[in-house]
PDB file of N, CA and C in Angstrom:
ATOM      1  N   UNK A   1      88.906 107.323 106.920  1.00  0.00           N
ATOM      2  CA  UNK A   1      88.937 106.271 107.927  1.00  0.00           C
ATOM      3  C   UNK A   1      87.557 105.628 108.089  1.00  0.00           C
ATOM      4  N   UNK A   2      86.536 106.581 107.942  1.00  0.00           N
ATOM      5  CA  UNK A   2      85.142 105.788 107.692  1.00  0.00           C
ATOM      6  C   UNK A   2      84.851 104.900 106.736  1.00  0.00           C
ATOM      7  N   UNK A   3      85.520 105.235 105.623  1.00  0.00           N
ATOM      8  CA  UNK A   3      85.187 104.165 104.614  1.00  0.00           C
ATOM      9  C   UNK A   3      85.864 102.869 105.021  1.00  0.00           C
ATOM     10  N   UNK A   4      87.230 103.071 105.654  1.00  0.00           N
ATOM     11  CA  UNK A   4      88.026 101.470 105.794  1.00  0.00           C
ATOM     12  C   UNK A   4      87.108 101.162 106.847  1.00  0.00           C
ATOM     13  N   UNK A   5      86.120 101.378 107.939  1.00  0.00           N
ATOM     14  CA  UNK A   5      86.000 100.891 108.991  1.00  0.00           C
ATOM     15  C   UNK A   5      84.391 100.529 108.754  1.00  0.00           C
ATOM     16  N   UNK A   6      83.518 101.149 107.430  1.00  0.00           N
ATOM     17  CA  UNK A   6      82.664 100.619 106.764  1.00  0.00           C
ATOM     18  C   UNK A   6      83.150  99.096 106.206  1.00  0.00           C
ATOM     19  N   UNK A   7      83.798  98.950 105.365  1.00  0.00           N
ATOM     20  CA  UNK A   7      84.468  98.059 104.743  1.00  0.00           C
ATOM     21  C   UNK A   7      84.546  96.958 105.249  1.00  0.00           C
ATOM     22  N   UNK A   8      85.240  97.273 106.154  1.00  0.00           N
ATOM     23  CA  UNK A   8      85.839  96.310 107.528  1.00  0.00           C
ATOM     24  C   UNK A   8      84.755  95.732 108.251  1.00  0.00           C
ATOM     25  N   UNK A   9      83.342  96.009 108.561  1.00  0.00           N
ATOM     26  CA  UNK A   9      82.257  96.032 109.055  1.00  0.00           C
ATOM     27  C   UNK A   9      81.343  94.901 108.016  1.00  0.00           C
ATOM     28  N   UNK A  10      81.452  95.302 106.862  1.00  0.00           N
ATOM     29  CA  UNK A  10      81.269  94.364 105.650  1.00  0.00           C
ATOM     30  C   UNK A  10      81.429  93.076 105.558  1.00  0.00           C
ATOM     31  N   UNK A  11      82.889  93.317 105.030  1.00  0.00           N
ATOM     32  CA  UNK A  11      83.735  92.104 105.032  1.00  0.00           C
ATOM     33  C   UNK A  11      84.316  91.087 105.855  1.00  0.00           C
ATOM     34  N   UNK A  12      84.190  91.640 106.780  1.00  0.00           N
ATOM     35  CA  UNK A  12      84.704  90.865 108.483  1.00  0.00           C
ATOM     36  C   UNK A  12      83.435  89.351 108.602  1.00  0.00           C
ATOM     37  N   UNK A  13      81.775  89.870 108.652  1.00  0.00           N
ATOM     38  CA  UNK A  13      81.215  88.810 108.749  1.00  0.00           C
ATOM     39  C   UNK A  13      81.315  87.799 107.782  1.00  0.00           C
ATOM     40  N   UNK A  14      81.516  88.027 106.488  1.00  0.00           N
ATOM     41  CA  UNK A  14      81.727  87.244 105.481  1.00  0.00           C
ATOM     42  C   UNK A  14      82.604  85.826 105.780  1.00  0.00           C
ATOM     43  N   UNK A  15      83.703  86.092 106.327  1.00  0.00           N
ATOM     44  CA  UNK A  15      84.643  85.134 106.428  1.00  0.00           C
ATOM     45  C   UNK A  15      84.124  84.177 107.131  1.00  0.00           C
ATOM     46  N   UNK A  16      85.115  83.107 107.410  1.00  0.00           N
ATOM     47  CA  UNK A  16      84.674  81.789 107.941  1.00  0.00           C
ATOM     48  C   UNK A  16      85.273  82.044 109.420  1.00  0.00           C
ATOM     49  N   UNK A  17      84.932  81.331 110.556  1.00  0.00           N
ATOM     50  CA  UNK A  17      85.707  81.470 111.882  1.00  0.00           C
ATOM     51  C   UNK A  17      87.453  81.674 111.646  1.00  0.00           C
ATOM     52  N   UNK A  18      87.678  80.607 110.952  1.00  0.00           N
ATOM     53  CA  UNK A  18      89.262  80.658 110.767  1.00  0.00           C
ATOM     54  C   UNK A  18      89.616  81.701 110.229  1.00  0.00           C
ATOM     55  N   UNK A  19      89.144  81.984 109.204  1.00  0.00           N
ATOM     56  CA  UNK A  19      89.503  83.388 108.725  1.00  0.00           C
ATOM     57  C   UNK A  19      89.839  84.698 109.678  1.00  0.00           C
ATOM     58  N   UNK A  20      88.363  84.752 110.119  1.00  0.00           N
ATOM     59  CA  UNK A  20      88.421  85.599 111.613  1.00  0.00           C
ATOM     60  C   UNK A  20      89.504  85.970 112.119  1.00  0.00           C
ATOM     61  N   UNK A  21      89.886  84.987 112.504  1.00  0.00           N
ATOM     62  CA  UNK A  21      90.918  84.791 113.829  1.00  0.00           C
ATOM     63  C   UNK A  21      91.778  85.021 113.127  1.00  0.00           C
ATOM     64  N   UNK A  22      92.920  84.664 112.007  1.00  0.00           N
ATOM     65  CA  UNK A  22      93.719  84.909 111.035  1.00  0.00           C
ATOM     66  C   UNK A  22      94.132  86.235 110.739  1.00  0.00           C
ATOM     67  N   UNK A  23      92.696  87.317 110.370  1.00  0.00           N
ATOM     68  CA  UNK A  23      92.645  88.831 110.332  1.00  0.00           C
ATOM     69  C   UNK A  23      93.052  88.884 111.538  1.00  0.00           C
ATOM     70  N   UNK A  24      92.295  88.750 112.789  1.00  0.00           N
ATOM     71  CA  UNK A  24      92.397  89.272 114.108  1.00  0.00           C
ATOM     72  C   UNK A  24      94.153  89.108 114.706  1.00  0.00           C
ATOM     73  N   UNK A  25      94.345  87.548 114.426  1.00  0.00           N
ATOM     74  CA  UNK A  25      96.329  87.757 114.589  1.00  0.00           C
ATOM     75  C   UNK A  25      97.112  88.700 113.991  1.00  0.00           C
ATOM     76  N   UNK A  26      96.876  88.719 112.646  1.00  0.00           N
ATOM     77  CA  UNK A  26      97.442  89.994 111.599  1.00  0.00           C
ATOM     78  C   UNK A  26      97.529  91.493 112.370  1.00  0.00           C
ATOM     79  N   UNK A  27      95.922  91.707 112.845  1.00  0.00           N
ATOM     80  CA  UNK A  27      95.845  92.528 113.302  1.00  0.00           C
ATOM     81  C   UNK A  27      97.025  92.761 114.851  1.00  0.00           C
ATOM     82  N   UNK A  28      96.772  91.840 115.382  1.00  0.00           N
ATOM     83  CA  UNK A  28      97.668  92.502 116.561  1.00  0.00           C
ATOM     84  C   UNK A  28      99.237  91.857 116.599  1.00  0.00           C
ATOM     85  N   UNK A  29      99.014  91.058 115.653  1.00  0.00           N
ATOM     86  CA  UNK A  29     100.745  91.217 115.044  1.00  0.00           C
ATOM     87  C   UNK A  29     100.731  92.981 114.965  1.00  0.00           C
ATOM     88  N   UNK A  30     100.136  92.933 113.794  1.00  0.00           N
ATOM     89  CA  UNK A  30     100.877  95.057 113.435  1.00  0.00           C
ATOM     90  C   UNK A  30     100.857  95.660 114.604  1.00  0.00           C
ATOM     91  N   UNK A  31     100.245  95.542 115.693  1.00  0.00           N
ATOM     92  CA  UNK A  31     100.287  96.447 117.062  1.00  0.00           C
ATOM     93  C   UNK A  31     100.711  96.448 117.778  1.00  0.00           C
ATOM     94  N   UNK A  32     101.611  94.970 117.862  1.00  0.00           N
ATOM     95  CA  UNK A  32     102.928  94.425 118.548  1.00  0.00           C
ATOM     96  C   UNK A  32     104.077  95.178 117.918  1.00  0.00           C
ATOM     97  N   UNK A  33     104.306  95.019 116.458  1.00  0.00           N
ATOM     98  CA  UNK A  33     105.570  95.438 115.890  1.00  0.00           C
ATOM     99  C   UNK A  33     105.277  96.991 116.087  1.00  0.00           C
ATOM    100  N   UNK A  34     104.496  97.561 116.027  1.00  0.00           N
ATOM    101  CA  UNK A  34     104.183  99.273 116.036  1.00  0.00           C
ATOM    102  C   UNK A  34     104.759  99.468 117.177  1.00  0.00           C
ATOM    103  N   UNK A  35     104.015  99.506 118.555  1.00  0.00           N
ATOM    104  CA  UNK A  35     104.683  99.092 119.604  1.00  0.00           C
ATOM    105  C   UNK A  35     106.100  98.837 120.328  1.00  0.00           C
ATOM    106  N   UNK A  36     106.722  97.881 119.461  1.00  0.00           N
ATOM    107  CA  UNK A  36     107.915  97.774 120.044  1.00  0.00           C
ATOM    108  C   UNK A  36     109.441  98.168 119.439  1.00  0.00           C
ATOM    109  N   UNK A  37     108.785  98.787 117.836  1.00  0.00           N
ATOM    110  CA  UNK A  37     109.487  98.997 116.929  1.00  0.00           C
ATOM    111  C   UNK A  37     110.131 100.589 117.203  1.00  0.00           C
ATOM    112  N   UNK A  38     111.768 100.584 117.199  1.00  0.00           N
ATOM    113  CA  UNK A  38     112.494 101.431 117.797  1.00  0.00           C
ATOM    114  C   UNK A  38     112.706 102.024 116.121  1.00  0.00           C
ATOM    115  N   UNK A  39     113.197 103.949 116.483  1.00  0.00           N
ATOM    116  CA  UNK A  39     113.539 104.592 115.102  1.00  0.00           C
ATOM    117  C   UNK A  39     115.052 104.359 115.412  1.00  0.00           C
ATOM    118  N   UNK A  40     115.434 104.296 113.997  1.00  0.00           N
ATOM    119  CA  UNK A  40     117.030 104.110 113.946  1.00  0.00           C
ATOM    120  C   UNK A  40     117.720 105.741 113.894  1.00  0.00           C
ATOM    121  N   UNK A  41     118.390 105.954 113.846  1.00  0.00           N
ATOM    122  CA  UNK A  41     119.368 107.456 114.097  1.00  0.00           C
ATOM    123  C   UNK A  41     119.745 108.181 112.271  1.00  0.00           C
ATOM    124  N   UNK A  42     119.760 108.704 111.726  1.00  0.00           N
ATOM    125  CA  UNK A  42     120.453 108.829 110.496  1.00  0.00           C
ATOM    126  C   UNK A  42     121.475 108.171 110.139  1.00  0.00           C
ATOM    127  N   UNK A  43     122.527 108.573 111.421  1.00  0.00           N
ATOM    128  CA  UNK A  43     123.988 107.796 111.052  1.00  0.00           C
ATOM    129  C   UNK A  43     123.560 106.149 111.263  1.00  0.00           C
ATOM    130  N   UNK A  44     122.718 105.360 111.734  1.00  0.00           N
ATOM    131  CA  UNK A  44     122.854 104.134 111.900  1.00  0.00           C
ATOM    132  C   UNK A  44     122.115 103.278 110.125  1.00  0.00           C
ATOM    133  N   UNK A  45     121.123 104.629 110.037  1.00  0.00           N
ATOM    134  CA  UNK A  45     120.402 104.836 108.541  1.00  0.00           C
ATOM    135  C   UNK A  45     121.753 104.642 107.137  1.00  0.00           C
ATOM    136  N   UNK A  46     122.164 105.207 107.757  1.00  0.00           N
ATOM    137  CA  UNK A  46     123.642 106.084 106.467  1.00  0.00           C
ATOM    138  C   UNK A  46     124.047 104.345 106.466  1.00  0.00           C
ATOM    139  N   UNK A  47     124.621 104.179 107.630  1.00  0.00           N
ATOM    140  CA  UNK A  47     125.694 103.214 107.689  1.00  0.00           C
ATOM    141  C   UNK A  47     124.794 101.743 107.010  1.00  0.00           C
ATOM    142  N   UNK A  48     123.596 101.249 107.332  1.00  0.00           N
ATOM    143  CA  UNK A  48     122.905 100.199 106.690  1.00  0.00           C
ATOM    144  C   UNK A  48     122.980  99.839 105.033  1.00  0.00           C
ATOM    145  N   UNK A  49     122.982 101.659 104.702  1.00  0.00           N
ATOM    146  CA  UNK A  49     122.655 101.400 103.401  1.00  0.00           C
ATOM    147  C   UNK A  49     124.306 101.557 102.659  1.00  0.00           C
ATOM    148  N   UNK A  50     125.321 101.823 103.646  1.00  0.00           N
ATOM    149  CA  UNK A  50     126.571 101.813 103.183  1.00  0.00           C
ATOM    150  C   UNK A  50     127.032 100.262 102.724  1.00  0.00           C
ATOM    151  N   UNK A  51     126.348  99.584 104.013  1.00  0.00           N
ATOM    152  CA  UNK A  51     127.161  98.348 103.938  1.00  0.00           C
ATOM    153  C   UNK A  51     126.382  97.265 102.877  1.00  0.00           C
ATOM    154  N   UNK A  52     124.877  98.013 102.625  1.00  0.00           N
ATOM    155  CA  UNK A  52     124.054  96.777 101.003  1.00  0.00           C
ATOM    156  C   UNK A  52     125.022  97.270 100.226  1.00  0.00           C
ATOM    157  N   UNK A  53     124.965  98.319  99.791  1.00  0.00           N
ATOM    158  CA  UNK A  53     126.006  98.783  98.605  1.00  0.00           C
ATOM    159  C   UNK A  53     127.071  98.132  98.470  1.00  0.00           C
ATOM    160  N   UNK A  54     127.959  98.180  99.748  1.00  0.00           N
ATOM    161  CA  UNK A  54     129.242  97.500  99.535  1.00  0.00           C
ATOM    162  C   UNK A  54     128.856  96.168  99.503  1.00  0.00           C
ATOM    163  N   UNK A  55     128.090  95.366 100.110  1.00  0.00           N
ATOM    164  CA  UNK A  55     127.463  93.922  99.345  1.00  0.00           C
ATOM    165  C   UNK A  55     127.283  93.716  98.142  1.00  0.00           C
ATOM    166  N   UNK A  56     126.489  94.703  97.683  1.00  0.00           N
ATOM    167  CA  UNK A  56     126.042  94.454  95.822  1.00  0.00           C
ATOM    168  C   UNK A  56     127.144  94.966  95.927  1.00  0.00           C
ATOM    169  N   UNK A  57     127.868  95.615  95.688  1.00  0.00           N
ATOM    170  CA  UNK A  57     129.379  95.645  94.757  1.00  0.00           C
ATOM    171  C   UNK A  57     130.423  94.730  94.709  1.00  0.00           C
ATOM    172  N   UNK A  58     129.974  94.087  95.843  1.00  0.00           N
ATOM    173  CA  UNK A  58     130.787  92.789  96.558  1.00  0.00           C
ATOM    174  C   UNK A  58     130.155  91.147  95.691  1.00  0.00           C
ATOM    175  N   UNK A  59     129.233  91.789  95.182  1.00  0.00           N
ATOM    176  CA  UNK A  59     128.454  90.224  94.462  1.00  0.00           C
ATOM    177  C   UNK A  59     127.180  89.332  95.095  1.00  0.00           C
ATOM    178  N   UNK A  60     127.242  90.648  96.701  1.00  0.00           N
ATOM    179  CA  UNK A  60     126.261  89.326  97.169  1.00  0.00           C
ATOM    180  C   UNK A  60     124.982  89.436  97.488  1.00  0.00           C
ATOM    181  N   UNK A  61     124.430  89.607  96.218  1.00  0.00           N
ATOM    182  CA  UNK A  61     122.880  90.450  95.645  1.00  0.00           C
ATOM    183  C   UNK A  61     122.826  88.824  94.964  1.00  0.00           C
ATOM    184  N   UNK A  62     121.057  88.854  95.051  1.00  0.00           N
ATOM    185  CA  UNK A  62     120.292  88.284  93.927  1.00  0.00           C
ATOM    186  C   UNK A  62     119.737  88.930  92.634  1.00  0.00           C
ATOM    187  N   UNK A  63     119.851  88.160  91.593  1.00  0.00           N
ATOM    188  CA  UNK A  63     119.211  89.316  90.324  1.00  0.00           C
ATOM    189  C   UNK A  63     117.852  89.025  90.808  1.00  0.00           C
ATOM    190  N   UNK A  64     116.597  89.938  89.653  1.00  0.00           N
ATOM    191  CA  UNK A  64     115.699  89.618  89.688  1.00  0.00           C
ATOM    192  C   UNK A  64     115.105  88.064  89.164  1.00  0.00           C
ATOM    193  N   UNK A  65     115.747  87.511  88.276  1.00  0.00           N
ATOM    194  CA  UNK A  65     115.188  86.096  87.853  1.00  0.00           C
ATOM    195  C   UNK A  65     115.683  85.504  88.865  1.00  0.00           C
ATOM    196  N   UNK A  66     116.941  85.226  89.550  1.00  0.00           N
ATOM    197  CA  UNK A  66     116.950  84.254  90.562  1.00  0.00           C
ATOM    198  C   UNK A  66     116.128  84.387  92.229  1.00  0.00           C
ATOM    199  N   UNK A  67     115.541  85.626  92.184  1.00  0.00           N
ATOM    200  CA  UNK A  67     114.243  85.976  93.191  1.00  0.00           C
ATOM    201  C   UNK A  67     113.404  85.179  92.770  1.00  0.00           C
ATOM    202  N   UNK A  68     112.972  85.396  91.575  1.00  0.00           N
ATOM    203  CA  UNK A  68     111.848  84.860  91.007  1.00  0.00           C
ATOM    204  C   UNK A  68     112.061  83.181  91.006  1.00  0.00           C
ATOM    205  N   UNK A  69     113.024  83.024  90.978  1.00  0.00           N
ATOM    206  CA  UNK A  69     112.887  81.097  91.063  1.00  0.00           C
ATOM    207  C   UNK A  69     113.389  80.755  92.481  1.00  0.00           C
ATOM    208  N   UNK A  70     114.122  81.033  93.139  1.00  0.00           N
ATOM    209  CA  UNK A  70     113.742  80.841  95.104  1.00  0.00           C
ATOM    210  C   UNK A  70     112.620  81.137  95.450  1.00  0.00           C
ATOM    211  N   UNK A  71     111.717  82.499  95.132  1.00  0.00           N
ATOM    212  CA  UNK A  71     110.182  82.132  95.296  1.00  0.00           C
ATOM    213  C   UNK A  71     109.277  81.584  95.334  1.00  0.00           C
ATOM    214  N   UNK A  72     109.563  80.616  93.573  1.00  0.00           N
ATOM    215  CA  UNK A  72     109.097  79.581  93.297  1.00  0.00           C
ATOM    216  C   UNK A  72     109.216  78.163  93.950  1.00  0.00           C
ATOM    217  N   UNK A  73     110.521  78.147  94.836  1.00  0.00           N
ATOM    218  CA  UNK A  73     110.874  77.022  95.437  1.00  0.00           C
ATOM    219  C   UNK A  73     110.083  77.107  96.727  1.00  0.00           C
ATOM    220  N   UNK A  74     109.910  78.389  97.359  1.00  0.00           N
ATOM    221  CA  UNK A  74     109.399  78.276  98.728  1.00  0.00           C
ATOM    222  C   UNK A  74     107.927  78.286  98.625  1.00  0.00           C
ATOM    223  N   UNK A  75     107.123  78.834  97.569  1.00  0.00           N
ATOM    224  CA  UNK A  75     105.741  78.534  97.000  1.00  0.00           C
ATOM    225  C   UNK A  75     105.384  76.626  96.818  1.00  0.00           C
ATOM    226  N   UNK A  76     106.385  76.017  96.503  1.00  0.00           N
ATOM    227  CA  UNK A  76     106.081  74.478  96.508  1.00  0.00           C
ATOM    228  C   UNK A  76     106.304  74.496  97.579  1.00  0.00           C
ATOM    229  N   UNK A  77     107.053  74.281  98.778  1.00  0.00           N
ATOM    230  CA  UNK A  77     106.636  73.750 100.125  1.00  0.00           C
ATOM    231  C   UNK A  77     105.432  73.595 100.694  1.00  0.00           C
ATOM    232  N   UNK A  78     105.015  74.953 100.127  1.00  0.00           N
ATOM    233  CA  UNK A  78     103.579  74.921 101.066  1.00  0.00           C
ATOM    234  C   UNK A  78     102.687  73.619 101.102  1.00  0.00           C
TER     235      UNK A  78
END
């Protein structure tokens, strides 16, 4: 933990103001979701991964090449 918080000590002044602030949202984004983020039960676990399965068996999966080109589509918006 010393080394990330060396690191962090480093690299932090480097950035530009915007940057800053950017890390700093990131940052308490994750401490919001940590925070408010509930554990699910096994059986609610079981049942999630019952019902992808029965999706992909059902057809309604992406392959990997058509990931790869909707990616590509939402990469041009920017």
């Amino acid at each position: 933990m010393i080394t990330i918080t060396k690191e962090l000590n480093t690299y932090l002044p480097l950035l530009l103001e915007r940057q800053q602030a950017l890390v700093l949202a990131i940052v308490k984004n994750i401490l919001h979701i940590d925070t408010q983020e509930k554990r699910i039960s096994v059986e609610q676990y079981n049942t999630e991964i019952e019902l992808a399965l029965k999706e992909v068996k059902q057809g309604k999966s992406l392959s990997h090449d058509e990931v790869v080109i909707q990616s590509k589509k939402w990469l041009k918006r920017k």
